[in-house]
PDB file of N, CA and C in Angstrom:
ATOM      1  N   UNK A   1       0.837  -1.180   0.000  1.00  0.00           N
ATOM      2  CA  UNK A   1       0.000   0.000   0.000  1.00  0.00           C
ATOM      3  C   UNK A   1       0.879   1.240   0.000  1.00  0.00           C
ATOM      4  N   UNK A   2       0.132   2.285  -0.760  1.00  0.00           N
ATOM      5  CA  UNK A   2       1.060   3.268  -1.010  1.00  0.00           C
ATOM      6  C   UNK A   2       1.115   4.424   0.209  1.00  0.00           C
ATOM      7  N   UNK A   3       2.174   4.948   0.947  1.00  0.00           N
ATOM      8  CA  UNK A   3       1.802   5.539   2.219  1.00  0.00           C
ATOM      9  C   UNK A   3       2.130   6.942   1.758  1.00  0.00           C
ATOM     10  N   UNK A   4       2.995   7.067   0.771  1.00  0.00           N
ATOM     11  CA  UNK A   4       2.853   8.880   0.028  1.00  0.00           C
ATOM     12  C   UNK A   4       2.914   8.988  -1.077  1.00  0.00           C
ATOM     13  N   UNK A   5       2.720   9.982  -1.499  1.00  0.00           N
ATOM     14  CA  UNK A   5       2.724  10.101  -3.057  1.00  0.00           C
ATOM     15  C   UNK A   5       4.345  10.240  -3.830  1.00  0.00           C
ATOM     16  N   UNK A   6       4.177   9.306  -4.802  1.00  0.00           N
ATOM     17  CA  UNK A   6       5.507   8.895  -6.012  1.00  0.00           C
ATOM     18  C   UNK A   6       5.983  10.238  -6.331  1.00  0.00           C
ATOM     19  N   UNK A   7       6.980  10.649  -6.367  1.00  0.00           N
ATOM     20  CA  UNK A   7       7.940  11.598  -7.148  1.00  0.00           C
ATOM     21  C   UNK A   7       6.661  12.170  -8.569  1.00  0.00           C
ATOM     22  N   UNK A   8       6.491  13.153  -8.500  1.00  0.00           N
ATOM     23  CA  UNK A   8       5.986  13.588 -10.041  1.00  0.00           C
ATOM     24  C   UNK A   8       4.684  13.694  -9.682  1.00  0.00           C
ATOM     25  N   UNK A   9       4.249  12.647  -8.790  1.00  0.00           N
ATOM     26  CA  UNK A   9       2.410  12.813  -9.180  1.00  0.00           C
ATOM     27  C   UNK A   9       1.784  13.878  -7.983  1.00  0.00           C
ATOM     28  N   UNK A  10       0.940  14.440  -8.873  1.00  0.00           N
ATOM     29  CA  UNK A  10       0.647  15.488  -8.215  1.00  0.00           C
ATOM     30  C   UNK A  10      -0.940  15.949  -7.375  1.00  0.00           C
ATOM     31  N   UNK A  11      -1.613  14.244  -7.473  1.00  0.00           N
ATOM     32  CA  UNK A  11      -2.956  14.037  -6.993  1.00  0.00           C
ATOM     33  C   UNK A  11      -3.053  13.088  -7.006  1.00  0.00           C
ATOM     34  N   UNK A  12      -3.792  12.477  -5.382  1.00  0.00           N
ATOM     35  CA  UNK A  12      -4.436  10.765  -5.477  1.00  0.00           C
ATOM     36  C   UNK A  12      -5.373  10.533  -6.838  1.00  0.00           C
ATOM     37  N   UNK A  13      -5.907  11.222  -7.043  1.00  0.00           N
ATOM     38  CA  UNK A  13      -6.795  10.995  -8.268  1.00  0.00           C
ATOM     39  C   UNK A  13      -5.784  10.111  -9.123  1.00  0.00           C
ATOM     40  N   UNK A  14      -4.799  11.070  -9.520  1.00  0.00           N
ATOM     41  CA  UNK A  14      -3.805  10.840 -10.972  1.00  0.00           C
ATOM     42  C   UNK A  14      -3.149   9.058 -10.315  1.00  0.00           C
ATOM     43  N   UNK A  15      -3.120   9.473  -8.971  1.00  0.00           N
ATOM     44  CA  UNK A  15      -2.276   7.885  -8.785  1.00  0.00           C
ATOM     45  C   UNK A  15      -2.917   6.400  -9.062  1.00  0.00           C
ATOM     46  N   UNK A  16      -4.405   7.112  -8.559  1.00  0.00           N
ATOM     47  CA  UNK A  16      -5.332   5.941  -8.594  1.00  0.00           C
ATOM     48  C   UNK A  16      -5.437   5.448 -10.392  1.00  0.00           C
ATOM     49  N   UNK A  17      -5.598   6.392 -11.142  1.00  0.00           N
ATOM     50  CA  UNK A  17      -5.659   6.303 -12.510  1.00  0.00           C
ATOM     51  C   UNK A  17      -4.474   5.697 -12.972  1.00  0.00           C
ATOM     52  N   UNK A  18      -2.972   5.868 -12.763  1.00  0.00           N
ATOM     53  CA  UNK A  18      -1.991   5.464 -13.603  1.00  0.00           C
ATOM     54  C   UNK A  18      -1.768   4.343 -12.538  1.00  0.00           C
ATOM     55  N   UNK A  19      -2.556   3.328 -11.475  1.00  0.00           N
ATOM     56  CA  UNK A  19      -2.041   2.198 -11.025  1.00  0.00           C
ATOM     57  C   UNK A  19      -3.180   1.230 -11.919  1.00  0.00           C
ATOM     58  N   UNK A  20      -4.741   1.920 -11.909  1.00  0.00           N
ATOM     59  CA  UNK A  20      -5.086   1.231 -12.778  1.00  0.00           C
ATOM     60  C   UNK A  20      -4.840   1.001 -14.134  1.00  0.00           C
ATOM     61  N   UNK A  21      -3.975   1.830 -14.725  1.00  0.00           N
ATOM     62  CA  UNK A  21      -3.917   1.376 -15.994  1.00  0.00           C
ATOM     63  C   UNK A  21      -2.791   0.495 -16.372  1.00  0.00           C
ATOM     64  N   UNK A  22      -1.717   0.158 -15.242  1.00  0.00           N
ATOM     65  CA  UNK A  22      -0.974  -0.312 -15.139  1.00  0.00           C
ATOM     66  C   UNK A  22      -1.469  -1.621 -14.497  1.00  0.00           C
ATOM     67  N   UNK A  23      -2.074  -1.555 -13.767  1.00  0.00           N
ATOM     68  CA  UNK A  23      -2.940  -3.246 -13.635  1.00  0.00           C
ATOM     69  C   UNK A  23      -3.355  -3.593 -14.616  1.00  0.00           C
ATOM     70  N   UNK A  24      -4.303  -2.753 -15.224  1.00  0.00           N
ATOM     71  CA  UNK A  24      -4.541  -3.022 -16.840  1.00  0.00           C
ATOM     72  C   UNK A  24      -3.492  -4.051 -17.745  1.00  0.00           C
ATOM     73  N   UNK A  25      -2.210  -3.044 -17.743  1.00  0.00           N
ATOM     74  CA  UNK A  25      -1.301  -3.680 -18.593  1.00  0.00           C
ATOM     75  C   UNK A  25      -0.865  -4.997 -17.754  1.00  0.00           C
ATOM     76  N   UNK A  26      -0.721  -5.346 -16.892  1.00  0.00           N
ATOM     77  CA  UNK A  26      -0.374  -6.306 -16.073  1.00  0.00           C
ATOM     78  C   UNK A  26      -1.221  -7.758 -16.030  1.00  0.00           C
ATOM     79  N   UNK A  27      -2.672  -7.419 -16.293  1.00  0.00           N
ATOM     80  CA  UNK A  27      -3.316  -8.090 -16.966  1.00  0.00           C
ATOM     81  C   UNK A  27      -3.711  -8.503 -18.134  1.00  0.00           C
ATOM     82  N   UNK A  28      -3.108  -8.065 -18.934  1.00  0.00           N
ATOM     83  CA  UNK A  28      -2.794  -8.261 -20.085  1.00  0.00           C
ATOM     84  C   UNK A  28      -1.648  -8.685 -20.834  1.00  0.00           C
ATOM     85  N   UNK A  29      -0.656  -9.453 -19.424  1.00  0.00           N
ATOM     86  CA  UNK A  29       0.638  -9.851 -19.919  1.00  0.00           C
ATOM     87  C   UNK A  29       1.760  -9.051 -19.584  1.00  0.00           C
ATOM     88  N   UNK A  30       1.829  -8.050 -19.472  1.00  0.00           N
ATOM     89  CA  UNK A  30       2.701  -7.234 -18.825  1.00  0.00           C
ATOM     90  C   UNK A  30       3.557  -7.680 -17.659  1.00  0.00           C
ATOM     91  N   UNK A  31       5.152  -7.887 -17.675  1.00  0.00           N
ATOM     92  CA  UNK A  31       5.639  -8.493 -16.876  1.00  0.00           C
ATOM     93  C   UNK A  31       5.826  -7.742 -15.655  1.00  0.00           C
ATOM     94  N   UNK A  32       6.134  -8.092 -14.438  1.00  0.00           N
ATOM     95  CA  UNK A  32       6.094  -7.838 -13.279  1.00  0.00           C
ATOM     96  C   UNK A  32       7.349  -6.503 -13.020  1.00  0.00           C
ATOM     97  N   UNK A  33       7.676  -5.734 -12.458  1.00  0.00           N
ATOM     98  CA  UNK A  33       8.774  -5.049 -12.766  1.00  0.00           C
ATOM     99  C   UNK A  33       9.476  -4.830 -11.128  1.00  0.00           C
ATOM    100  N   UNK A  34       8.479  -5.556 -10.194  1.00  0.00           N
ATOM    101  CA  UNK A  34       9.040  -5.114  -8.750  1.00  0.00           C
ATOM    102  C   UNK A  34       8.961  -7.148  -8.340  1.00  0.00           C
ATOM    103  N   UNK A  35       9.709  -7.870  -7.185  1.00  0.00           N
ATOM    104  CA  UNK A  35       9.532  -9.200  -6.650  1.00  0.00           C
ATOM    105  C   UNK A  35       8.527  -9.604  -5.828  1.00  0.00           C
ATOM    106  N   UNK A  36       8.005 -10.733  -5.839  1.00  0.00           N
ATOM    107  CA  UNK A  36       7.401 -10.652  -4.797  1.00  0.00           C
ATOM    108  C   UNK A  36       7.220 -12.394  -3.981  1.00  0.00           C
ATOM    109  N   UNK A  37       6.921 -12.620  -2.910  1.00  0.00           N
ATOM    110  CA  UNK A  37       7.297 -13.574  -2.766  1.00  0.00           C
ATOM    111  C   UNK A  37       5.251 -14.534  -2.859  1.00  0.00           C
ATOM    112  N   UNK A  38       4.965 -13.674  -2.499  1.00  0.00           N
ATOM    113  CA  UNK A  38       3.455 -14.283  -2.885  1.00  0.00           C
ATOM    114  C   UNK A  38       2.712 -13.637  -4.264  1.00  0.00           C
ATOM    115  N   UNK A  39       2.048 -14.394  -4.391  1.00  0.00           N
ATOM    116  CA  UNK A  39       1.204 -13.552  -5.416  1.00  0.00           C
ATOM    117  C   UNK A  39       0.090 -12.722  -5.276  1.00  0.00           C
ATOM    118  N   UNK A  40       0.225 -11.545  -6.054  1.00  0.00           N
ATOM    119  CA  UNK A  40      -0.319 -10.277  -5.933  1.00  0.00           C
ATOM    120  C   UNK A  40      -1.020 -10.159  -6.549  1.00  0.00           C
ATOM    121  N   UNK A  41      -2.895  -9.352  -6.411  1.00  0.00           N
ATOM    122  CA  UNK A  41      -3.351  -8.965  -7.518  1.00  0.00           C
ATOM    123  C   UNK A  41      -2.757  -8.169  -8.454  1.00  0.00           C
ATOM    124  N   UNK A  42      -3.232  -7.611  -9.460  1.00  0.00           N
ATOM    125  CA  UNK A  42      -2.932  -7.312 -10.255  1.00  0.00           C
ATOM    126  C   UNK A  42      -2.995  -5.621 -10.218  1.00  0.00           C
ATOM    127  N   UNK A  43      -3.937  -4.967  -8.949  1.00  0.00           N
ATOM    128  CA  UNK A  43      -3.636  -3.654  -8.504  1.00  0.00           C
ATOM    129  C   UNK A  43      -2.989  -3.540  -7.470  1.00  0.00           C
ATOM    130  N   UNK A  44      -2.444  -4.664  -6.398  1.00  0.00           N
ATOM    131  CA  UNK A  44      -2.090  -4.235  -5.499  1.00  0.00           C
ATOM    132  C   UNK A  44      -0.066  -4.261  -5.926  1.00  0.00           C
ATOM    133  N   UNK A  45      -0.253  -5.121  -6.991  1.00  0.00           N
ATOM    134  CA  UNK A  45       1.274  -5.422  -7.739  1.00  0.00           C
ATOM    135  C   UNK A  45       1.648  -3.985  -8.459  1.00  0.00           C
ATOM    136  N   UNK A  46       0.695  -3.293  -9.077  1.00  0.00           N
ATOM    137  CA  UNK A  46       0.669  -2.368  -9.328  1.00  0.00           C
ATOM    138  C   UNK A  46       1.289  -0.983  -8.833  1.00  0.00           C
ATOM    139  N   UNK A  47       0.417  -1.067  -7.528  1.00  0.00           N
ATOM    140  CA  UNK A  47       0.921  -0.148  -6.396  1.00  0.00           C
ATOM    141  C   UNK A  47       1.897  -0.259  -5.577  1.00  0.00           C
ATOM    142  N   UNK A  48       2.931  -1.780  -5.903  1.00  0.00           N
ATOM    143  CA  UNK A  48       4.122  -1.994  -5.175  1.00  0.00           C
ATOM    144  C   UNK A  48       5.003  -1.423  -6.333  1.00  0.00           C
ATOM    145  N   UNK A  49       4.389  -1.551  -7.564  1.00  0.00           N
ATOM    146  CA  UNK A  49       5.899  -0.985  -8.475  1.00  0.00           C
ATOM    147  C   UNK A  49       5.449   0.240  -8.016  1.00  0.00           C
ATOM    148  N   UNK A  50       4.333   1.232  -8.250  1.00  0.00           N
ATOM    149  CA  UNK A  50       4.845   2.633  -7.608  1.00  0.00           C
ATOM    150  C   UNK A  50       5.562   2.983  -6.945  1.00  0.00           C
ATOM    151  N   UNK A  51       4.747   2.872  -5.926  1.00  0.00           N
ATOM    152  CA  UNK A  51       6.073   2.506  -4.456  1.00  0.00           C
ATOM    153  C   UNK A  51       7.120   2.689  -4.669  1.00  0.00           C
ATOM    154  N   UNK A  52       8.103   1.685  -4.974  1.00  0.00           N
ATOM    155  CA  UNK A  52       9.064   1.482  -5.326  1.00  0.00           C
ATOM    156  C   UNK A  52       9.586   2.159  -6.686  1.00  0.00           C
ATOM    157  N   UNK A  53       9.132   3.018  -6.754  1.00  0.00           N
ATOM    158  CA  UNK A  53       9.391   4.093  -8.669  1.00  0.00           C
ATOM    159  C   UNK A  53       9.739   3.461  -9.506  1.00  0.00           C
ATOM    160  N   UNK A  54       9.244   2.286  -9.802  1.00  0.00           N
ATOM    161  CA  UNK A  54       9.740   1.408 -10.895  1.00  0.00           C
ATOM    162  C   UNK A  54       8.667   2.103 -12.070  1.00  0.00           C
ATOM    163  N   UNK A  55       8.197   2.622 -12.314  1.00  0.00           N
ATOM    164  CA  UNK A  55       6.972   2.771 -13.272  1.00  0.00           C
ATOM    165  C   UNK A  55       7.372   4.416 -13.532  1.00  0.00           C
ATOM    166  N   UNK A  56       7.292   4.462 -15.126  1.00  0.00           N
ATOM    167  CA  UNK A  56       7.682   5.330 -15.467  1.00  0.00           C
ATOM    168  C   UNK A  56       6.550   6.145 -16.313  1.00  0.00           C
ATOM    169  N   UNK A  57       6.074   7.719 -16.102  1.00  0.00           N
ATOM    170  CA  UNK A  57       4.757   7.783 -16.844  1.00  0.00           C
ATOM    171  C   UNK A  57       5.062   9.410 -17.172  1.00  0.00           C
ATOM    172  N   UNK A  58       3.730   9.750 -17.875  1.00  0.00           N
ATOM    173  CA  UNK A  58       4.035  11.210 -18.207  1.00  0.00           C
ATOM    174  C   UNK A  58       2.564  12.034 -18.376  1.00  0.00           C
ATOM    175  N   UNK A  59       2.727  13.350 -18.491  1.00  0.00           N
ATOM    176  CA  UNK A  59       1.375  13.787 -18.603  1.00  0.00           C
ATOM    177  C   UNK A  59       0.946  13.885 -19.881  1.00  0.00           C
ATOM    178  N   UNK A  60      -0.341  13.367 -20.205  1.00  0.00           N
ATOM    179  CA  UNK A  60      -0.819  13.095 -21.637  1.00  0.00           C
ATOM    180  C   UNK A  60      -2.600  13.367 -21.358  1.00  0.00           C
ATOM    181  N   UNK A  61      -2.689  12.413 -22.437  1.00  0.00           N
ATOM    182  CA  UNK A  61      -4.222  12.440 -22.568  1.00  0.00           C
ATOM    183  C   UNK A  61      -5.036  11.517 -21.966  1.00  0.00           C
ATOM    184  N   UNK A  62      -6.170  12.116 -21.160  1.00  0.00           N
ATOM    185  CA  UNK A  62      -6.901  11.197 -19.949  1.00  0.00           C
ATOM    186  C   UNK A  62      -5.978  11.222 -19.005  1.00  0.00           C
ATOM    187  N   UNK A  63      -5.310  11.970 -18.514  1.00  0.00           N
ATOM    188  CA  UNK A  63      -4.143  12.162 -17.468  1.00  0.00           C
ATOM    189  C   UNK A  63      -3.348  11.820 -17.253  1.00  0.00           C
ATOM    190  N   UNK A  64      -2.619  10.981 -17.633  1.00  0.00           N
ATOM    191  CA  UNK A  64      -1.614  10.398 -17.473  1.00  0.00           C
ATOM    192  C   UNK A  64      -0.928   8.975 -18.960  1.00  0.00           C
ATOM    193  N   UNK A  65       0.245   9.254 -19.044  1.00  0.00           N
ATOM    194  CA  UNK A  65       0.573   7.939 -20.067  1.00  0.00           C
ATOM    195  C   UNK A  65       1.438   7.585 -19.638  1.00  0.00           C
ATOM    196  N   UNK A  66       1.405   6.000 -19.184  1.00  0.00           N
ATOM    197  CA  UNK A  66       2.453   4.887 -18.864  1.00  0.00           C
ATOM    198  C   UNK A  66       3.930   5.051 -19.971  1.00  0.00           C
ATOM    199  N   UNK A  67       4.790   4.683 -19.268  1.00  0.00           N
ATOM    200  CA  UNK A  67       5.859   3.967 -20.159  1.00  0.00           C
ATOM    201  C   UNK A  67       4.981   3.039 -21.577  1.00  0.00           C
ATOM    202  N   UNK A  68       5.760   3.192 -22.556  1.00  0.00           N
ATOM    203  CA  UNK A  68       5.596   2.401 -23.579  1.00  0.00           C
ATOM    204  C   UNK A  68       6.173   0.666 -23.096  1.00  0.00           C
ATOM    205  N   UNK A  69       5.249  -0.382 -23.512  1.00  0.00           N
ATOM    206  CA  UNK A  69       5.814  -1.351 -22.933  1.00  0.00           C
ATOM    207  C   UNK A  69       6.186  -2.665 -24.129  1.00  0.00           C
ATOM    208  N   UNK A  70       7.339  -1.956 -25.145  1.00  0.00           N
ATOM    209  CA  UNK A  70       7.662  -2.757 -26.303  1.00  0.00           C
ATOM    210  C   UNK A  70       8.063  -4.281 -25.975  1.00  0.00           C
ATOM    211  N   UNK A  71       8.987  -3.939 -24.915  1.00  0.00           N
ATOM    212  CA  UNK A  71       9.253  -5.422 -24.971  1.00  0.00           C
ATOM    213  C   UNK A  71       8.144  -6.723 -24.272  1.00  0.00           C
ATOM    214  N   UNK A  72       7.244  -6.366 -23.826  1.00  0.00           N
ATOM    215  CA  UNK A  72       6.098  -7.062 -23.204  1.00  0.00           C
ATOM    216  C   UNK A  72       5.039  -7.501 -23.258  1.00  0.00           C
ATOM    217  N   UNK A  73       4.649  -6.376 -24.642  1.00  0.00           N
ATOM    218  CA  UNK A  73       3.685  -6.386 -25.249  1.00  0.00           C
ATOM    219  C   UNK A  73       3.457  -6.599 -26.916  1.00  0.00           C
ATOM    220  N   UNK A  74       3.302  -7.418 -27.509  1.00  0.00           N
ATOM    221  CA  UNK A  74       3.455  -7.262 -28.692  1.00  0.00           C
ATOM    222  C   UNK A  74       2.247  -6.419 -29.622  1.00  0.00           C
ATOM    223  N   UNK A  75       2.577  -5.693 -30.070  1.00  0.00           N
ATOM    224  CA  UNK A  75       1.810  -5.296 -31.130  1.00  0.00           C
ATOM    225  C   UNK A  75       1.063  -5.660 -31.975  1.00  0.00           C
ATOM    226  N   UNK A  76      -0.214  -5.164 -32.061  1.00  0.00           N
ATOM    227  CA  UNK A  76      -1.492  -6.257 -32.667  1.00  0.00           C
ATOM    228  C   UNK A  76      -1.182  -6.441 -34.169  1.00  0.00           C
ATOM    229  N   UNK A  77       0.216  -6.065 -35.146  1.00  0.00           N
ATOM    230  CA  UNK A  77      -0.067  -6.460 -36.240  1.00  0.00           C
ATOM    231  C   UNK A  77       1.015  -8.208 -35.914  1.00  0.00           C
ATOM    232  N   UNK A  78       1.840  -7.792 -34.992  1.00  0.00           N
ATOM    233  CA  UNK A  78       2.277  -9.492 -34.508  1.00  0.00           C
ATOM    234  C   UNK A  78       1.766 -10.434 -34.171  1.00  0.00           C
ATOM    235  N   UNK A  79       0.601 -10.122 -33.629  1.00  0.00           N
ATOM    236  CA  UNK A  79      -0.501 -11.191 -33.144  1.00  0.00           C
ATOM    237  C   UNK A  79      -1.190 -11.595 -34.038  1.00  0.00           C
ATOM    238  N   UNK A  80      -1.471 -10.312 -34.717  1.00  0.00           N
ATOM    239  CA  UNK A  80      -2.409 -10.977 -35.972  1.00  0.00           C
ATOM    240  C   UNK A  80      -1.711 -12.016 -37.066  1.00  0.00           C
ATOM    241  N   UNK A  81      -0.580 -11.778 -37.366  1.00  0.00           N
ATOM    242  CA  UNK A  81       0.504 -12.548 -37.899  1.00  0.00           C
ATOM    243  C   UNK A  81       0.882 -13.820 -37.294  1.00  0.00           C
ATOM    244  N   UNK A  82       0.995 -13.775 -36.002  1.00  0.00           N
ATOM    245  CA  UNK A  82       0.977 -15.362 -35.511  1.00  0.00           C
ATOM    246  C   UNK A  82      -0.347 -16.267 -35.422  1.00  0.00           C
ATOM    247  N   UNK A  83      -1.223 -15.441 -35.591  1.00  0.00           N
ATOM    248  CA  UNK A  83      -2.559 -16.564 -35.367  1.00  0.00           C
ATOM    249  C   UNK A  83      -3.026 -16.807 -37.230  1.00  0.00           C
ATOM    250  N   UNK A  84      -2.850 -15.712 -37.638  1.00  0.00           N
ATOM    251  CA  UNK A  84      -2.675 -16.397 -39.123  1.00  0.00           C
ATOM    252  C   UNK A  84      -2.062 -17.280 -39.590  1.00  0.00           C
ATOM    253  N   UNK A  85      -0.401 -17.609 -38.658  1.00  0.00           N
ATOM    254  CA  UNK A  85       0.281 -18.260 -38.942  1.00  0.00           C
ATOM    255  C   UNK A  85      -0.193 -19.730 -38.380  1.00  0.00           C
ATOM    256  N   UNK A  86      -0.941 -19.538 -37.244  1.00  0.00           N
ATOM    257  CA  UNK A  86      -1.127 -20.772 -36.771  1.00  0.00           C
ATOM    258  C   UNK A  86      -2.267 -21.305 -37.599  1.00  0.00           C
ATOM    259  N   UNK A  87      -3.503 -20.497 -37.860  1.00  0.00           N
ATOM    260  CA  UNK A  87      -4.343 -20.919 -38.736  1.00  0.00           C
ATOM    261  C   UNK A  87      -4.041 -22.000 -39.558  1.00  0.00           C
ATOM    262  N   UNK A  88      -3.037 -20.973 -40.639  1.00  0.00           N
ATOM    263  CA  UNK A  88      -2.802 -22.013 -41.703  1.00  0.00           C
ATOM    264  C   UNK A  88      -2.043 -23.274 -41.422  1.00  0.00           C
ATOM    265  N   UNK A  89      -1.317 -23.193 -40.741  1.00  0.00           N
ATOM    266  CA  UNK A  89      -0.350 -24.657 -40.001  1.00  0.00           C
ATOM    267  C   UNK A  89      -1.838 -25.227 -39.775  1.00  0.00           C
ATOM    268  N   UNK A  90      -2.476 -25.247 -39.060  1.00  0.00           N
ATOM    269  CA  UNK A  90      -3.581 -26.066 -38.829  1.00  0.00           C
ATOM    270  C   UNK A  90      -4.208 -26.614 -40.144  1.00  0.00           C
ATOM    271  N   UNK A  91      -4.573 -26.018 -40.570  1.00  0.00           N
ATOM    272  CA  UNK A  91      -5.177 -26.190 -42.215  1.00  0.00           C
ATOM    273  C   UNK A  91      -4.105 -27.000 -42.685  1.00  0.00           C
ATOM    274  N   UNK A  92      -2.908 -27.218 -42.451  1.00  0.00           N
ATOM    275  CA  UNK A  92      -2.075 -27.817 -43.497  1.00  0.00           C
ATOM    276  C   UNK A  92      -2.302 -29.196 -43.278  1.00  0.00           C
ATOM    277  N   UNK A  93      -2.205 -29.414 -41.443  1.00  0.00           N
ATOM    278  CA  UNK A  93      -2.496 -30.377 -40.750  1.00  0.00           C
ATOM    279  C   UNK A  93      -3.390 -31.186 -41.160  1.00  0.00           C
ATOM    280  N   UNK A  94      -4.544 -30.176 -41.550  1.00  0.00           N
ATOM    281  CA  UNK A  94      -5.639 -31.431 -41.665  1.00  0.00           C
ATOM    282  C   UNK A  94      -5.750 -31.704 -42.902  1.00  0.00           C
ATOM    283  N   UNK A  95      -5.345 -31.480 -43.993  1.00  0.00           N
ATOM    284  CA  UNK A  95      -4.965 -31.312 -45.438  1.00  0.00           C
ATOM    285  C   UNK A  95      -4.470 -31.991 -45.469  1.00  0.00           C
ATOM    286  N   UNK A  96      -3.250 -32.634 -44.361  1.00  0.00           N
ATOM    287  CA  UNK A  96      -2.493 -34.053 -44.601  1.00  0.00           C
ATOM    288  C   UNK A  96      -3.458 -35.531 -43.977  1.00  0.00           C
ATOM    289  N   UNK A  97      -4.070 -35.006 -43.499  1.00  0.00           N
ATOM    290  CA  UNK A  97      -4.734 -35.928 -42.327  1.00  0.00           C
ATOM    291  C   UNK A  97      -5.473 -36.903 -43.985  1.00  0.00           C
TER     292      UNK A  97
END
């Protein structure tokens, strides 16, 4: 739990907003960026990387924008490319069958 406010942020509002959107990403695959020895939801994991200033953000639009998270997240034209890819492997599969 967070007992003061992170370097930069300048309202509980803004904190509450950039931990959820960072649970967000966290649920969505986003790797962990602080340890932990139990497992954490996915906002309270959130609010330990604050904490700990691991989370890097800026002022944007809807208040706040996370770090970009390239390496963690792949980009939906990659996804779309691997499930196409798997598609057709499947199709080939049964084409031999």
């Amino acid at each position: 739990m967070i007992q003061s406010m992170p370097n930069g942020v300048d309202s509980k509002f803004r904190l509450v907003l950039l931990i959820a959107r960072r649970a967000e990403q966290l649920m969505r695959g986003a790797r962990p960026k602080v340890e932990s020895d139990r497992p954490l939801k996915p906002t309270r994991l959130a609010s330990a990387e604050f904490d700990h200033d691991q989370i890097q953000w800026g002022y944007g639009a809807e208040g706040g924008v996370l770090e970009t998270q390239t390496e963690e997240q792949p980009d939906a034209e990659e996804m779309d490319g691997a499930v196409e890819e798997a598609e057709a492997e499947a199709e080939e599969e049964e084409a031999a069958r």
